[in-house]
Protein backbone atom coordinates (compact mmCIF):
# COMPACT_ATOMS: atom_id res chain seq x y z
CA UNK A 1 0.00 0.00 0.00
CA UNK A 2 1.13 3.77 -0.96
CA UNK A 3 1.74 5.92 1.91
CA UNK A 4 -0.57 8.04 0.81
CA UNK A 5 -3.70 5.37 0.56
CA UNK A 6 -6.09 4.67 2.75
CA UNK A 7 -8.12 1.92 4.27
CA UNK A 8 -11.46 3.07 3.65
CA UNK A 9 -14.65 1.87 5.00
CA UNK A 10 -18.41 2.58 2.88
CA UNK A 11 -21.08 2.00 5.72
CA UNK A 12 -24.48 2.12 4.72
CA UNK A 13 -26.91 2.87 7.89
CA UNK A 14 -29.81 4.29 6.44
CA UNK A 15 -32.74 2.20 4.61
CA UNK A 16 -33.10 2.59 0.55
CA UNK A 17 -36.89 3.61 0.89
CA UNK A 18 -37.20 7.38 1.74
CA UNK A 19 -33.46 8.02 1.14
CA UNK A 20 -30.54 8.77 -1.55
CA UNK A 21 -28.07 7.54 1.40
CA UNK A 22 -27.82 4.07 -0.14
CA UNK A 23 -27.30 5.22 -3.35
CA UNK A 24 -25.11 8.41 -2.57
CA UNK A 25 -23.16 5.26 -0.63
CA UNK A 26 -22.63 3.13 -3.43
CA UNK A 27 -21.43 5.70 -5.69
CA UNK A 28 -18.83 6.81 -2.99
CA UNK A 29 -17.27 3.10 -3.17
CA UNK A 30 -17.44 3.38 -7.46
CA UNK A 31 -15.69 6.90 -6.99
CA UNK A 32 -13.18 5.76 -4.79
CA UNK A 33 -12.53 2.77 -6.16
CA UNK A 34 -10.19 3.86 -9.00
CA UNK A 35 -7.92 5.19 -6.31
CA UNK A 36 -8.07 2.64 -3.76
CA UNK A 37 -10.26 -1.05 -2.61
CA UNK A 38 -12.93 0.27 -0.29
CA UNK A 39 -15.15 -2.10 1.27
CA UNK A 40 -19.04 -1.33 1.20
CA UNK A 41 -20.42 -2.55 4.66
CA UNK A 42 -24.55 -2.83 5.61
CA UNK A 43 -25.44 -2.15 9.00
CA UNK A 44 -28.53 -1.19 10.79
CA UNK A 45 -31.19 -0.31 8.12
CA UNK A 46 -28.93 -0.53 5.45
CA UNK A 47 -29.22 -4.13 5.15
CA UNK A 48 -32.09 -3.46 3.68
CA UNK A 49 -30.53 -2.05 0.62
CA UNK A 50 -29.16 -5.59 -0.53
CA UNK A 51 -33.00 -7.78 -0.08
CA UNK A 52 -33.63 -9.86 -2.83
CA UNK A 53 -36.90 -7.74 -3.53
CA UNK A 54 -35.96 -4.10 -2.72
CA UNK A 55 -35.93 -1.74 -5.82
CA UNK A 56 -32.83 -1.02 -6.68
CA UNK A 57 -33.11 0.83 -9.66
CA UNK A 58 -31.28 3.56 -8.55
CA UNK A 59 -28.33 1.91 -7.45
CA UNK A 60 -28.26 -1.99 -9.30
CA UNK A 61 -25.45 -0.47 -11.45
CA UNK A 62 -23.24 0.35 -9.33
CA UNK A 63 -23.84 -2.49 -7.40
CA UNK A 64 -22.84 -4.89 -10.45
CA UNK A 65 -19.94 -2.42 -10.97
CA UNK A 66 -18.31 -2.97 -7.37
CA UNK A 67 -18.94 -7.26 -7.98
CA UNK A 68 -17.05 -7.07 -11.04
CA UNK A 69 -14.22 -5.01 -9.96
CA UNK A 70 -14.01 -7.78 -7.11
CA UNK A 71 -14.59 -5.23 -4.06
CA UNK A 72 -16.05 -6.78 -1.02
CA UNK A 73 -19.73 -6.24 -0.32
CA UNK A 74 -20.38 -7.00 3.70
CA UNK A 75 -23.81 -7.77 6.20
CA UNK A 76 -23.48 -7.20 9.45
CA UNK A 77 -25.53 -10.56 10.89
CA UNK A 78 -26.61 -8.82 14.15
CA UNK A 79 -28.40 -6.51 11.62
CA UNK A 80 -30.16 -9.02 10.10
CA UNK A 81 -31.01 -11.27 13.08
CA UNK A 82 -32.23 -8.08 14.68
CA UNK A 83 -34.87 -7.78 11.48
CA UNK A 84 -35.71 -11.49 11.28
CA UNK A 85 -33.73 -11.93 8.18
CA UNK A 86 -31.08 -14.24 7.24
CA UNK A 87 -28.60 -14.51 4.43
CA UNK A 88 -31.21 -15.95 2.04
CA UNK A 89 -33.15 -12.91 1.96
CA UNK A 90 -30.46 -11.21 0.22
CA UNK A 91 -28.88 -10.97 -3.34
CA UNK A 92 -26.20 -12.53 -4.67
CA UNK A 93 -22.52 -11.19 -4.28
CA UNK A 94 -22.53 -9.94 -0.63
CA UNK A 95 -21.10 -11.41 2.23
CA UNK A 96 -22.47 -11.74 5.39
CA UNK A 97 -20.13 -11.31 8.51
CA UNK A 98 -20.54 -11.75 12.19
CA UNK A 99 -20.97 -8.76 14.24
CA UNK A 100 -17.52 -8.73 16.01
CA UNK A 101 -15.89 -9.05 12.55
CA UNK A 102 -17.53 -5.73 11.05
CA UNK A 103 -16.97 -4.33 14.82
CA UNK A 104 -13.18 -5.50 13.88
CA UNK A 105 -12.63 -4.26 10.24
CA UNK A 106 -14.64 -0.60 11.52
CA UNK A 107 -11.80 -0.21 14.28
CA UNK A 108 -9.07 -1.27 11.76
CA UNK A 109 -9.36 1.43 8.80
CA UNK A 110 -8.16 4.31 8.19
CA UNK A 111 -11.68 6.27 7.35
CA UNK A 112 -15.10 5.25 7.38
CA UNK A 113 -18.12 6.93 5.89
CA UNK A 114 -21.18 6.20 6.95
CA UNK A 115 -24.33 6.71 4.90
């Protein structure tokens, strides 16, 4: 890594119905990503963003943009347990992750940006 790069850390709080957070989220990790590998991470309400029948018209393309660049897509499982939802309920290409390992990665980067 550069000295001048950082670990960087997309965290999408907010839910994708009655908000431009998950998109304006999204497009932060497409922006960024020519300069660096953030990760996108979905706590709280922002699980939401990734269910297998949300509309994501607004934001599908840049979600197929950060799978094919290979950049790491992550659901906090607290989150979901906490909504009744498991990994089933969500589309292809993200990754869910205990609790204590998004609590991990949070308090190991450089920046995070929460949306």
């Amino acid at each position: 890594m550069d000295d001048y790069e950082k670990e960087v850390v997309i965290c999408l709080i907010q839910p994708p119905i009655g908000t431009l957070f998950p998109v304006e989220g999204l497009r932060m990790t497409v922006a960024l990503s020519g300069d660096m590998e953030p990760v996108t991470v979905a706590m709280d309400d922002g699980v939401y963003a990734f269910l297998k029948g949300c509309d994501r018209t607004m934001y599908q393309e840049h979600i197929n943009f950060i799978k094919e660049i290979d950049l790491e897509i992550l659901v906090d499982k607290r989150a979901l347990d906490e909504r009744g939802l498991t990994a089933d309920d969500l589309i292809e290409g993200v990754e869910v992750k205990e609790h204590e390992e998004i609590h991990k990665l949070l308090s190991s980067v450089d920046v995070v940006i929460p949306f």
